[in-house]
C-alpha atoms as a PDB file:
ATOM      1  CA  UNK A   1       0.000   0.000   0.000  1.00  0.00           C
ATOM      2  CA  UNK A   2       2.468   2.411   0.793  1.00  0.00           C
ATOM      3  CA  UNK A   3       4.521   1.789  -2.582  1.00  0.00           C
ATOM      4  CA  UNK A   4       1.171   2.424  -4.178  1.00  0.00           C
ATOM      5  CA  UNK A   5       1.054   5.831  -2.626  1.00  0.00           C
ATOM      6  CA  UNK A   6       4.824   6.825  -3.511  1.00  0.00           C
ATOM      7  CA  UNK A   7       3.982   5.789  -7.402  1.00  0.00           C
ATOM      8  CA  UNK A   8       0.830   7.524  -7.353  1.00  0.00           C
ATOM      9  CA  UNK A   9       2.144  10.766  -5.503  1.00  0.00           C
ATOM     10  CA  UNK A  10       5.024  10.711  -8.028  1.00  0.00           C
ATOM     11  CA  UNK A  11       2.503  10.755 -10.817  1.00  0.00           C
ATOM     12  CA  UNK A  12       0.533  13.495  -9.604  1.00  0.00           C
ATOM     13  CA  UNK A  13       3.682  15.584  -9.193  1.00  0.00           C
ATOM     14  CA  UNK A  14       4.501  14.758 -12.710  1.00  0.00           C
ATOM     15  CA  UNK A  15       1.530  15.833 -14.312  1.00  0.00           C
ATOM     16  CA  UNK A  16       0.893  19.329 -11.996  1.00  0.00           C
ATOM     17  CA  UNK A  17       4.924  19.770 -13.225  1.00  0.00           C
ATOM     18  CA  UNK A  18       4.075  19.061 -17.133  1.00  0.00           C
ATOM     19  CA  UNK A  19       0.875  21.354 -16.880  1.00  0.00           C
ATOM     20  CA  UNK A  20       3.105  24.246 -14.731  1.00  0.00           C
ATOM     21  CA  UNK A  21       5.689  24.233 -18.061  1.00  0.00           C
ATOM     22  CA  UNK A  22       2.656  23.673 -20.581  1.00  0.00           C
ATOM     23  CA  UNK A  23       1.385  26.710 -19.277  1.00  0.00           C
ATOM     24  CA  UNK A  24       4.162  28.753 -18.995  1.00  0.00           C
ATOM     25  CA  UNK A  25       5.581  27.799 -22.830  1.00  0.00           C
ATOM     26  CA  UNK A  26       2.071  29.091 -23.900  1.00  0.00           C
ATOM     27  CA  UNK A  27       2.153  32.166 -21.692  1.00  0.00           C
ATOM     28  CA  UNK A  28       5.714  32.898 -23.435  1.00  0.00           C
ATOM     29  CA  UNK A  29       4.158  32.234 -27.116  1.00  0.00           C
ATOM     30  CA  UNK A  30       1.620  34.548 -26.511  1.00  0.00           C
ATOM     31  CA  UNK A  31       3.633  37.196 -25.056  1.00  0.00           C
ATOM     32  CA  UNK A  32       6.113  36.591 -28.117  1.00  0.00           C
ATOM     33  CA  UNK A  33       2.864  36.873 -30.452  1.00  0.00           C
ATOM     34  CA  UNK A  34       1.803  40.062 -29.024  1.00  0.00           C
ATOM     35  CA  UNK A  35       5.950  41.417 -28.689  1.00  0.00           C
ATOM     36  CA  UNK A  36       8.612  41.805 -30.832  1.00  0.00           C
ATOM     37  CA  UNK A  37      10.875  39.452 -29.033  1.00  0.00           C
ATOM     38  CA  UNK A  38      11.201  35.705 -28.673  1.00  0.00           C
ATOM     39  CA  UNK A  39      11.381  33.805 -25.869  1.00  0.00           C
ATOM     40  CA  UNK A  40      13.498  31.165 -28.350  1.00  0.00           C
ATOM     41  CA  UNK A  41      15.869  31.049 -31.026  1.00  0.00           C
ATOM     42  CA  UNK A  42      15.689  28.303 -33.717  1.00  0.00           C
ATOM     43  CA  UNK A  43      16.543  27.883 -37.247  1.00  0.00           C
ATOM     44  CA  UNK A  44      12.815  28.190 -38.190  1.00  0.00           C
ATOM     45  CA  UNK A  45      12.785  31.526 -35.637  1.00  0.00           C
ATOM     46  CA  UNK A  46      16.098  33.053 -35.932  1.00  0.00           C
ATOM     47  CA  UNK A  47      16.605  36.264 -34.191  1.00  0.00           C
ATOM     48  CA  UNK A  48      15.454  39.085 -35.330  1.00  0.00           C
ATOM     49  CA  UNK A  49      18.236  41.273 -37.687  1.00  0.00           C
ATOM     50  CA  UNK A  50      18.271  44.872 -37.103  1.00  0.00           C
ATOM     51  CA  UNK A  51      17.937  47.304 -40.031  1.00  0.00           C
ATOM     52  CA  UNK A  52      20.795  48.022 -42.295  1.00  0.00           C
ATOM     53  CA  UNK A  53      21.071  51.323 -41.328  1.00  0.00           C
ATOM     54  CA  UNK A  54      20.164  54.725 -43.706  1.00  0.00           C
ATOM     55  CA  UNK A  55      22.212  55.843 -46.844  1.00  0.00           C
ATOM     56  CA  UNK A  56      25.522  57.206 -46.799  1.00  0.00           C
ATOM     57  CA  UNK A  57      23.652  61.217 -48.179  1.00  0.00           C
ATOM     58  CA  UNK A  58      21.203  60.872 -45.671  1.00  0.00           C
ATOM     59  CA  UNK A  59      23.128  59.920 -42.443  1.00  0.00           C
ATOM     60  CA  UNK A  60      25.474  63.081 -43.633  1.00  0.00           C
ATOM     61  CA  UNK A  61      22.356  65.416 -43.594  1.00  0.00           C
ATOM     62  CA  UNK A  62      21.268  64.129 -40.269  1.00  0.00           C
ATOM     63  CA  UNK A  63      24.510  64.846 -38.430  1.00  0.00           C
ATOM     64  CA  UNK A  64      24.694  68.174 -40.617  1.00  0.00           C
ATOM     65  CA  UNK A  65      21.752  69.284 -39.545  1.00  0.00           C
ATOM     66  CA  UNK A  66      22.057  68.436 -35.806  1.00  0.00           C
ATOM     67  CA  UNK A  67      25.498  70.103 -35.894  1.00  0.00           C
ATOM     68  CA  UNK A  68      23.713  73.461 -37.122  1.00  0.00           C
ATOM     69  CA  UNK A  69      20.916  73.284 -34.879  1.00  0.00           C
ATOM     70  CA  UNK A  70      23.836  73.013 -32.176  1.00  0.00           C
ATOM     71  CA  UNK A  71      25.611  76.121 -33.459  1.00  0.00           C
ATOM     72  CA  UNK A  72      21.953  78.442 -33.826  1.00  0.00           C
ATOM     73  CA  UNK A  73      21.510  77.611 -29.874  1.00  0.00           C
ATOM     74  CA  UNK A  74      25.548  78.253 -28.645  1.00  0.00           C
ATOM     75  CA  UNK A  75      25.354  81.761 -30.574  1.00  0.00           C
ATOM     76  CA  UNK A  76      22.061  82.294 -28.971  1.00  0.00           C
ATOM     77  CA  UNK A  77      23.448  81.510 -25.440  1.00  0.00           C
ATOM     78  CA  UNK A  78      26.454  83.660 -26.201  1.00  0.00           C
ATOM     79  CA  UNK A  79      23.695  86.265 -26.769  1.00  0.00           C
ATOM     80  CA  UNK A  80      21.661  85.819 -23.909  1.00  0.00           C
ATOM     81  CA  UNK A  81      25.113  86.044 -21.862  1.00  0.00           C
ATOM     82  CA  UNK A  82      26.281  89.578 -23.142  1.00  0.00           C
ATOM     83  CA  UNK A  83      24.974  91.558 -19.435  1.00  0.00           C
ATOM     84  CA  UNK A  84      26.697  88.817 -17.673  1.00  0.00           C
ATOM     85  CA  UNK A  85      29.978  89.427 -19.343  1.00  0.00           C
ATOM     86  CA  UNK A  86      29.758  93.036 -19.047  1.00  0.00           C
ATOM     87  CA  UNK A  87      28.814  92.750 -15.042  1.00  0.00           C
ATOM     88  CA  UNK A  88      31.802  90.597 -14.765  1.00  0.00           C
ATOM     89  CA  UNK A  89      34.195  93.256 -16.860  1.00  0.00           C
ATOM     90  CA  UNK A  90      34.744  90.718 -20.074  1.00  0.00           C
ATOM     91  CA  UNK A  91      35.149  92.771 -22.857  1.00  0.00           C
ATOM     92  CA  UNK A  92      34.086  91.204 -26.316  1.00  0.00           C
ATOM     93  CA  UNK A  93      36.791  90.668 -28.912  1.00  0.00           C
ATOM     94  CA  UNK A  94      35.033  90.532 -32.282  1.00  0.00           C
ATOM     95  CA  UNK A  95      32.387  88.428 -33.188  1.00  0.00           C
ATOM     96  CA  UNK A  96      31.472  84.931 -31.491  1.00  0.00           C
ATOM     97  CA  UNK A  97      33.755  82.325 -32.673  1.00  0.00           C
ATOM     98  CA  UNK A  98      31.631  79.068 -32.934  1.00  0.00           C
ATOM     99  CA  UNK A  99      32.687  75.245 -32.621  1.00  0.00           C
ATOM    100  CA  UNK A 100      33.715  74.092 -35.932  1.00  0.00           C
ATOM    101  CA  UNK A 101      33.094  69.917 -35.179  1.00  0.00           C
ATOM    102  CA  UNK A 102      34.742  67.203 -36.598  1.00  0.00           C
ATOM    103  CA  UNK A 103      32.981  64.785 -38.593  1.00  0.00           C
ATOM    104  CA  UNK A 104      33.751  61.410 -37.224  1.00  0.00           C
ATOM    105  CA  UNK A 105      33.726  58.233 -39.569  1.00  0.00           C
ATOM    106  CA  UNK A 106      33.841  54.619 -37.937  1.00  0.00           C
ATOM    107  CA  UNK A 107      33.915  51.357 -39.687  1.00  0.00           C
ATOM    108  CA  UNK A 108      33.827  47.936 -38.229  1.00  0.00           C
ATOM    109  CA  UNK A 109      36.084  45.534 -40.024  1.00  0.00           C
ATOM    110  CA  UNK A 110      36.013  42.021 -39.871  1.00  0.00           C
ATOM    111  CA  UNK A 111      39.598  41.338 -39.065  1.00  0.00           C
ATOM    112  CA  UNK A 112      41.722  40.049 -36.018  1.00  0.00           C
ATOM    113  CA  UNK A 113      44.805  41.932 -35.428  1.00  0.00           C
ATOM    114  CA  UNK A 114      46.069  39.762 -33.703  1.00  0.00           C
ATOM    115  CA  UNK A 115      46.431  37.678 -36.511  1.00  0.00           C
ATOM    116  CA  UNK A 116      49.196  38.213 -39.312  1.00  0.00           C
ATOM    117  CA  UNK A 117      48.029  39.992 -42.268  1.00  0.00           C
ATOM    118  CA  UNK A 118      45.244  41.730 -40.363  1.00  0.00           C
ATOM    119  CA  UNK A 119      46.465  44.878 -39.257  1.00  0.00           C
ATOM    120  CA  UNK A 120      45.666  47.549 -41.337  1.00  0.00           C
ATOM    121  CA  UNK A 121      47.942  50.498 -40.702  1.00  0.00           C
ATOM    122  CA  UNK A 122      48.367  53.630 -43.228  1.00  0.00           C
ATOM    123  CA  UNK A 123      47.721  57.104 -44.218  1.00  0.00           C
ATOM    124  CA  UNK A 124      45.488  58.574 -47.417  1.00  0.00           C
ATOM    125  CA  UNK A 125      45.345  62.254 -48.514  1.00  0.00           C
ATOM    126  CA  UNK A 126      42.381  63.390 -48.758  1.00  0.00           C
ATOM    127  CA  UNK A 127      40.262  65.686 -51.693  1.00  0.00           C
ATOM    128  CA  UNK A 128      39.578  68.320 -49.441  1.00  0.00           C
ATOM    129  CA  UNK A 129      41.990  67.550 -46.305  1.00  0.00           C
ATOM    130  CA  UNK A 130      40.543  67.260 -43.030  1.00  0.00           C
ATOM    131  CA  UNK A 131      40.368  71.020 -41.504  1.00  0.00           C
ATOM    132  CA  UNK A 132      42.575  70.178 -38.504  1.00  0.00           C
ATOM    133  CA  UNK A 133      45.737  72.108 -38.206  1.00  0.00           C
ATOM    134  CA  UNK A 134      48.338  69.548 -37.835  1.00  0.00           C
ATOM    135  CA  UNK A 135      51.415  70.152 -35.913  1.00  0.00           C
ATOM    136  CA  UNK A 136      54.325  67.451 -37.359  1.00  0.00           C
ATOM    137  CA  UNK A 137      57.647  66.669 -36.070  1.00  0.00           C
ATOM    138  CA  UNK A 138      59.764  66.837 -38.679  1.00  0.00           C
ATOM    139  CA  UNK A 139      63.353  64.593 -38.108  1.00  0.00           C
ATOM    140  CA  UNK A 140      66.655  64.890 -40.740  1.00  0.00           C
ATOM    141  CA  UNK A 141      69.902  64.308 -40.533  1.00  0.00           C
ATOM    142  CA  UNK A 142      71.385  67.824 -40.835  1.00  0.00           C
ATOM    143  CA  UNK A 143      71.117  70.560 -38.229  1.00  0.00           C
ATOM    144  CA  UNK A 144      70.941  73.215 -41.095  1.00  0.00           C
ATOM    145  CA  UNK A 145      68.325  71.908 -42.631  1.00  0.00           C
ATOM    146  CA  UNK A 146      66.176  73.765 -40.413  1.00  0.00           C
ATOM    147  CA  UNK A 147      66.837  76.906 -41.989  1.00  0.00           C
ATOM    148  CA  UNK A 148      66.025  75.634 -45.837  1.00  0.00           C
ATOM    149  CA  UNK A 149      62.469  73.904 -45.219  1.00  0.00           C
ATOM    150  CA  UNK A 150      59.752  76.764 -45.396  1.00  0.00           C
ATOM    151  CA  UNK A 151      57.650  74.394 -42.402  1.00  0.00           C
ATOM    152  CA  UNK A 152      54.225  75.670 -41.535  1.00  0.00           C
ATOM    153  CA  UNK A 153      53.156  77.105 -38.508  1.00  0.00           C
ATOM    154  CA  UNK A 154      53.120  74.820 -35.603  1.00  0.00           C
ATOM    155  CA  UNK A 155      55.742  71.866 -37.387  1.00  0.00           C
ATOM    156  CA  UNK A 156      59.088  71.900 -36.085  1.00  0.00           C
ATOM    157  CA  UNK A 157      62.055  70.607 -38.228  1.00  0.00           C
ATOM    158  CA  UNK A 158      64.842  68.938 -36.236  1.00  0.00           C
ATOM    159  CA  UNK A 159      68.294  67.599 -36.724  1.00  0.00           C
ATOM    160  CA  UNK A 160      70.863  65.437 -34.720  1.00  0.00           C
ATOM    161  CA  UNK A 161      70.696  68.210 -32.039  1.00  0.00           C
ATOM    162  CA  UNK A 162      67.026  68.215 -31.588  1.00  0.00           C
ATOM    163  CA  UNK A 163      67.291  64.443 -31.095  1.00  0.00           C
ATOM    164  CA  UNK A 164      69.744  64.396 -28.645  1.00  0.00           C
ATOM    165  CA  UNK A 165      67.537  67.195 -26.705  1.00  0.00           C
ATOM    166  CA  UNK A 166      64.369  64.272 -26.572  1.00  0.00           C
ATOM    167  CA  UNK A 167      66.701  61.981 -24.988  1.00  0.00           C
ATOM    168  CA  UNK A 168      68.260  64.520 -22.697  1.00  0.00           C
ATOM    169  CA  UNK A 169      64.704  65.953 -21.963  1.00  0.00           C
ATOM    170  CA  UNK A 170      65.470  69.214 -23.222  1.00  0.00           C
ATOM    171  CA  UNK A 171      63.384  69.126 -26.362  1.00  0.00           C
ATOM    172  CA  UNK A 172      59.618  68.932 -25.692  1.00  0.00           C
ATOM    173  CA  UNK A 173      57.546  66.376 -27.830  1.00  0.00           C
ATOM    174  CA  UNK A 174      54.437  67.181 -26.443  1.00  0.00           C
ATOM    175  CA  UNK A 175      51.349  68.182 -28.703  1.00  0.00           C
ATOM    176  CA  UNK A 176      52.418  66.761 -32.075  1.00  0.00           C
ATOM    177  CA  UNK A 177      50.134  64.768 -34.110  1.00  0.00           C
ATOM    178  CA  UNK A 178      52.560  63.623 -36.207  1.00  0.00           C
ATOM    179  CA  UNK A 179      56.365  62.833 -37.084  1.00  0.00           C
ATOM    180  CA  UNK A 180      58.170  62.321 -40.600  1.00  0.00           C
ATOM    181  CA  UNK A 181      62.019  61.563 -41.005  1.00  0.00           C
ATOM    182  CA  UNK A 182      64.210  61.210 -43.837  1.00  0.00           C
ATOM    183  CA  UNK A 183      65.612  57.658 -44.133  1.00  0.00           C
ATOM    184  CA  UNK A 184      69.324  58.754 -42.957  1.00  0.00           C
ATOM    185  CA  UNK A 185      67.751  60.363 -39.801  1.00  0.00           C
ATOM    186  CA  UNK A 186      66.637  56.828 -38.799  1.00  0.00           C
ATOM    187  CA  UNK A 187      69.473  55.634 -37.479  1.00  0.00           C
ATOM    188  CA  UNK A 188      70.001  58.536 -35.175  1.00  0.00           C
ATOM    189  CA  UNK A 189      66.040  58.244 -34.178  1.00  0.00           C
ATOM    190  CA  UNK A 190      65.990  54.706 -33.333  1.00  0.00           C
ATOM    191  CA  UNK A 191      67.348  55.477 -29.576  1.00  0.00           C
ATOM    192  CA  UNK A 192      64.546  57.716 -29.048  1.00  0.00           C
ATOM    193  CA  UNK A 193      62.162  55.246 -30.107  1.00  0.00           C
ATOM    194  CA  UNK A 194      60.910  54.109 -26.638  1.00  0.00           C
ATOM    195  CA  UNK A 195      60.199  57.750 -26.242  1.00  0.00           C
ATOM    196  CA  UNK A 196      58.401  58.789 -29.491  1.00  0.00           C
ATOM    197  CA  UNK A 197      56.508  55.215 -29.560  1.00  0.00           C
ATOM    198  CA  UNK A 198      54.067  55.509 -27.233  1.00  0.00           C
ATOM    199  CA  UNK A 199      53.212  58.957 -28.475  1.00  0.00           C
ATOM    200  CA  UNK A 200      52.936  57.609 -31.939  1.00  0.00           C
ATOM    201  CA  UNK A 201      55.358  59.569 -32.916  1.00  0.00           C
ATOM    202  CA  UNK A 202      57.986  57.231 -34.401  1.00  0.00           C
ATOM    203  CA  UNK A 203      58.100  57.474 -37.678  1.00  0.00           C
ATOM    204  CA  UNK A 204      57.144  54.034 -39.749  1.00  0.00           C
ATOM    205  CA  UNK A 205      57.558  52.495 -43.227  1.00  0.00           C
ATOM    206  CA  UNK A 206      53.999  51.556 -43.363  1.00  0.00           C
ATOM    207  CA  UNK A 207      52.243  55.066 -42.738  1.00  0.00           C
ATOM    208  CA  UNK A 208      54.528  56.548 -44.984  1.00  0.00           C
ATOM    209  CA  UNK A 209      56.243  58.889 -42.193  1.00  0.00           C
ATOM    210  CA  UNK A 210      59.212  58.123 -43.860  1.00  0.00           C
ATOM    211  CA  UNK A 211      60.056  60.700 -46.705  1.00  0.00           C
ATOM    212  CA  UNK A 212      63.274  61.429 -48.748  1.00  0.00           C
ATOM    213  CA  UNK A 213      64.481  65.118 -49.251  1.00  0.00           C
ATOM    214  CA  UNK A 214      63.041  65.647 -52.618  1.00  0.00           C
ATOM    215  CA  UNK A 215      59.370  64.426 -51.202  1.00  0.00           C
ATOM    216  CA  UNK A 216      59.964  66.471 -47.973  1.00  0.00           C
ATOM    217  CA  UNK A 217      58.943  69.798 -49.532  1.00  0.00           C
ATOM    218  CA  UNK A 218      55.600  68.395 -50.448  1.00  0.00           C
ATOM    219  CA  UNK A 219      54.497  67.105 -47.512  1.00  0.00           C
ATOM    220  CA  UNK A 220      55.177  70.023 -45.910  1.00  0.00           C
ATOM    221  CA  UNK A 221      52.528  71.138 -48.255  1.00  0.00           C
ATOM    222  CA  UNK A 222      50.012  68.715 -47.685  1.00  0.00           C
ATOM    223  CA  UNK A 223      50.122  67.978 -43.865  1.00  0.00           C
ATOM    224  CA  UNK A 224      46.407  68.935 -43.471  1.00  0.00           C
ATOM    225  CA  UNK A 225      45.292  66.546 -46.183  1.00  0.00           C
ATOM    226  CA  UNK A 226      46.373  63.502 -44.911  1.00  0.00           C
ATOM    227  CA  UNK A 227      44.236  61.222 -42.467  1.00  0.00           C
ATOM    228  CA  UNK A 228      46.219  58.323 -40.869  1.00  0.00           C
ATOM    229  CA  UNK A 229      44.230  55.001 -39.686  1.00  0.00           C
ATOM    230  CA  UNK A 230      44.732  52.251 -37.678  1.00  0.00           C
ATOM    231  CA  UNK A 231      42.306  49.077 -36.881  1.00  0.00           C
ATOM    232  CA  UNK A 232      42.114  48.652 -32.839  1.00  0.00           C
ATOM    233  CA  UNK A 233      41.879  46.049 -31.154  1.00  0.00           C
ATOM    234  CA  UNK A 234      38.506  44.852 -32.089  1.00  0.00           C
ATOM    235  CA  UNK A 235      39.165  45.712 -35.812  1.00  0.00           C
ATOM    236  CA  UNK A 236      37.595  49.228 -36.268  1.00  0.00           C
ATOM    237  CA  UNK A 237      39.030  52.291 -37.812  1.00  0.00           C
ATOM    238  CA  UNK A 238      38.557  55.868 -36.350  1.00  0.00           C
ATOM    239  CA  UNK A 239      39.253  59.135 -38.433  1.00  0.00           C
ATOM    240  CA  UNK A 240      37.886  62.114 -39.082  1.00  0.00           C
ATOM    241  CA  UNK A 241      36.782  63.158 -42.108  1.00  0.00           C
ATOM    242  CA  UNK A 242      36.338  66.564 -42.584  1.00  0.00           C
ATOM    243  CA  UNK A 243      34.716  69.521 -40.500  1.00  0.00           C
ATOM    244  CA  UNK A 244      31.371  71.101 -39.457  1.00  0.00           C
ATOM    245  CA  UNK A 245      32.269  73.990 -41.921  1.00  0.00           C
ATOM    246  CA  UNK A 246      32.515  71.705 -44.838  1.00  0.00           C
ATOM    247  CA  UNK A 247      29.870  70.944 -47.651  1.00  0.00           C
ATOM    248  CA  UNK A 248      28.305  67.873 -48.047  1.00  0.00           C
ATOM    249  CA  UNK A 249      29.228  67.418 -51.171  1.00  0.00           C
ATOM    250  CA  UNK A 250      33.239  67.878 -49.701  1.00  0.00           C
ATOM    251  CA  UNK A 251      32.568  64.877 -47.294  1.00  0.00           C
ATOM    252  CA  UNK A 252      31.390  62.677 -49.893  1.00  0.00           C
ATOM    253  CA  UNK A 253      34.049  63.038 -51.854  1.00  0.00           C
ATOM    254  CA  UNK A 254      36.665  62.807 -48.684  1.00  0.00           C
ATOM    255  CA  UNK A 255      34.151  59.537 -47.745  1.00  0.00           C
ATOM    256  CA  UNK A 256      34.345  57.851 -51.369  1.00  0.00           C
ATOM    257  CA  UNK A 257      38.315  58.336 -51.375  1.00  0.00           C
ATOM    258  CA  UNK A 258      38.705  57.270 -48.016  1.00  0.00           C
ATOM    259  CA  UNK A 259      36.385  53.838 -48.621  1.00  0.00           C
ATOM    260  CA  UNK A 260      38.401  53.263 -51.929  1.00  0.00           C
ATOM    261  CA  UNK A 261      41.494  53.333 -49.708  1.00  0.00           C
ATOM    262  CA  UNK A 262      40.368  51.159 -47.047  1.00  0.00           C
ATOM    263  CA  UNK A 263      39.422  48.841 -50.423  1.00  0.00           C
ATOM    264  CA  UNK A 264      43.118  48.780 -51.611  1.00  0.00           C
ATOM    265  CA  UNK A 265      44.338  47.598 -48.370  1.00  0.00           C
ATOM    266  CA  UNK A 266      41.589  44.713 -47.750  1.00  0.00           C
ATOM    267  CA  UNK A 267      44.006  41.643 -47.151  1.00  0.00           C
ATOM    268  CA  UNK A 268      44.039  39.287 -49.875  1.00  0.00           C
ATOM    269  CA  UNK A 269      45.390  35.874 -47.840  1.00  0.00           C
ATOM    270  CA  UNK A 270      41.636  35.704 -46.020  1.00  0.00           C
ATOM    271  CA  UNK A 271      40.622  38.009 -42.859  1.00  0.00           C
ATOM    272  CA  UNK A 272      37.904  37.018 -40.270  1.00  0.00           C
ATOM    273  CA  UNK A 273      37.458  37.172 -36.450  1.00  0.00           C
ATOM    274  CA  UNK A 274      36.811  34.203 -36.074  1.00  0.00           C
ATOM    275  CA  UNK A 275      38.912  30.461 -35.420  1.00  0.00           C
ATOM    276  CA  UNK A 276      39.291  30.249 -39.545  1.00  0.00           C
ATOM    277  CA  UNK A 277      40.156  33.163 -41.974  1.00  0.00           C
ATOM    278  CA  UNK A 278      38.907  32.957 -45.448  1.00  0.00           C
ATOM    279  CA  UNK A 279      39.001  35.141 -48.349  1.00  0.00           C
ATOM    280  CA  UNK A 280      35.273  35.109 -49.021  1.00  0.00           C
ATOM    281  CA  UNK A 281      34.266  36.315 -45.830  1.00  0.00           C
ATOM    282  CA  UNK A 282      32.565  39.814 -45.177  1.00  0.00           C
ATOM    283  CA  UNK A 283      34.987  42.261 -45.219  1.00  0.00           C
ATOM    284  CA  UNK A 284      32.623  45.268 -43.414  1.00  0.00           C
ATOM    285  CA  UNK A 285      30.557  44.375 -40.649  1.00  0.00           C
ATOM    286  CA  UNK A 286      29.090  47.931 -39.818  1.00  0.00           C
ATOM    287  CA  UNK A 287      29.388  51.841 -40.285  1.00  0.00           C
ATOM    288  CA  UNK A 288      28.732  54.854 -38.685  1.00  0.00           C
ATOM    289  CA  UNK A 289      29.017  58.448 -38.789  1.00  0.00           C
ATOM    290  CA  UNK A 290      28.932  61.077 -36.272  1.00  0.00           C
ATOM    291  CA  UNK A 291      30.200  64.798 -35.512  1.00  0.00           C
ATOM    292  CA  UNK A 292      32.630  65.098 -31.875  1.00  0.00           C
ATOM    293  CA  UNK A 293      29.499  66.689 -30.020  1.00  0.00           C
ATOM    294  CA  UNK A 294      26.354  64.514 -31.429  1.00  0.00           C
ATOM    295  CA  UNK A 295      24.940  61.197 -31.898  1.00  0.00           C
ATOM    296  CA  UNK A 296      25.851  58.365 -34.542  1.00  0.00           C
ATOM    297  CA  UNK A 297      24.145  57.354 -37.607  1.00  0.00           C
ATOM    298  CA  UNK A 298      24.646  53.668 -38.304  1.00  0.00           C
ATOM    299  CA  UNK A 299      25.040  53.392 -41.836  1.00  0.00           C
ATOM    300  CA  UNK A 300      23.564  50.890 -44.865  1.00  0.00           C
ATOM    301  CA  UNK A 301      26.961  49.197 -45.699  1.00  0.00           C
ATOM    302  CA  UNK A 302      25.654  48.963 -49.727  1.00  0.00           C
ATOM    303  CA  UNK A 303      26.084  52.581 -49.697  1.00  0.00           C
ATOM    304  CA  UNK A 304      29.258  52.201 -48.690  1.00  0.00           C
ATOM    305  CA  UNK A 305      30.915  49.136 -49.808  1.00  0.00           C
ATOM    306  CA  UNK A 306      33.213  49.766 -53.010  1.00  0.00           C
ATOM    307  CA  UNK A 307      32.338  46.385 -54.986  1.00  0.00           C
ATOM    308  CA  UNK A 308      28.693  47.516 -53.780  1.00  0.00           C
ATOM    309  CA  UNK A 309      26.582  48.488 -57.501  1.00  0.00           C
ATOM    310  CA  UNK A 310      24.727  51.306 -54.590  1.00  0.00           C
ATOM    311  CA  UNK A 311      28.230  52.527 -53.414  1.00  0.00           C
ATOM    312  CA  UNK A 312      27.520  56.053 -52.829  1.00  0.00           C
ATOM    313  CA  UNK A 313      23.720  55.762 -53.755  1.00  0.00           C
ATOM    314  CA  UNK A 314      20.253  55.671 -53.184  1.00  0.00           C
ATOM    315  CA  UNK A 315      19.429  51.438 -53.100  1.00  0.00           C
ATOM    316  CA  UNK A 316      16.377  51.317 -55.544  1.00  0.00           C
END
């Protein structure tokens, strides 16, 4: 008798157990039904993708317009601040200098770094340059040499002497976005390395930092028209493309060159995050494009992909 009540108490529990998760599966469909989500993930229900993203034109007239609405209310608080100046004795020096923001372009590669091949490092000049003042160290191997290169304002050209300063400590390498050197300047530059390095100011092969005499003159020239890049870690590139003062039409064409660049350099031995590399794997995995002081716009990769038949278009 009592083995009779264990099998039949065991049975009950059983079927009160089966109705609890019959009931609760059916309260989770019908939630799902009524929701956007799912409660489960099968190859009949995969999960759901979220949208591509908006054209390449119309992401650029988002942030362009969010950047202007940004500059109306600054001037309008600079305004509404003019008795609170004068109270305070601030005298106003010409007319109000507004932020001029830096359009921001990020792109999500699929590539490991860690792996070889994978590590996309280089520099582009672009159509219109990229409205940042660049200030460029500027190594050769002659101490005279200083006097014969016309250098912009805020690039500083420096021979044997200068280099000896940085390891001395006497010459200041702070606030430099960049550094060039002649090939024979190398060799002197190599015991500053661990110095310059984690500045990113050593000068490498790859980036093109690494000029002869007769090319030294032109990059002089062209300091503000070149954008450097470098994946991170998790594969993406950062640079900015232009400026809050620029056209649209001026950041399309420094977007298009900049894409076909990132094109030239797509490795051709296979790329991937994952265990295996293969060549037929997607090479961009997302986009997006913002200005220093607003939001992003995620991006419909066809308008950006160069093999794409909608690169830099309207998808029909």
């Amino acid at each position: 008798q009592r083995y009779n009540n264990i099998i039949y108490n065991n049975s009950i529990n059983m079927m009160i157990g089966n109705t609890v998760r019959s009931a609760r599966y059916v309260a989770i469909r019908t939630n799902n039904m009524n929701t956007t989500s799912r409660g489960y993930i099968s190859r009949a229900h995969p999960p759901k993708m979220s949208p591509p993203g908006v054209t390449i034109m119309e992401a650029l007239d988002k942030v362009m317009q969010e950047m202007q609405q940004r500059r109306e209310k600054r001037l309008v608080k600079w305004n509404r601040n003019a008795d609170v100046r004068r109270a305070k004795g601030i005298k106003d020096e010409g007319e109000y200098r507004n932020v001029d923001e830096t359009v921001e372009f990020a792109l999500n590669l699929n590539l490991d770094p860690r792996k070889p091949g994978q590590a996309l490092r280089g520099s582009m000049s672009l159509p219109h340059g990229t409205g940042k003042v660049v200030k460029a160290l500027i190594f050769v191997d002659d101490d005279d040499m200083e006097l014969q290169l016309q250098a912009p304002k805020g690039t500083t050209v420096g021979g044997p002497k200068f280099i000896q300063g940085i390891l001395e400590g006497t010459s200041g390498i702070d606030g430099y976005d960049r550094a060039y050197a002649t090939p024979e300047a190398m060799s002197r530059l190599q015991k500053a390395a661990r110095l310059l390095g984690p500045k990113g100011l050593y000068p490498n092969a790859k980036t093109d930092t690494i000029v002869t005499m007769e090319k030294l003159p032109q990059v002089l020239k062209s300091l503000d028209s070149v954008v450097t890049y470098r994946t991170d870690k998790q594969g993406i590139i950062h640079a900015g493309i232009g400026k809050g003062s620029f056209s649209s039409e001026q950041l399309l064409d420094n977007i298009r060159t900049f894409m076909n660049g990132i094109q030239e350099v797509k490795p051709t031995e296979g790329h991937g995050k994952g265990k295996k590399s293969s060549t037929n794997a997607k090479f961009y995995l997302s986009a997006f494009l913002a200005s220093s002081k607003g939001p992003s716009q995620k991006i419909d990769l066809r308008t950006l992909d160069p093999t794409s038949t909608f690169f830099m278009a309207t998808p029909s």
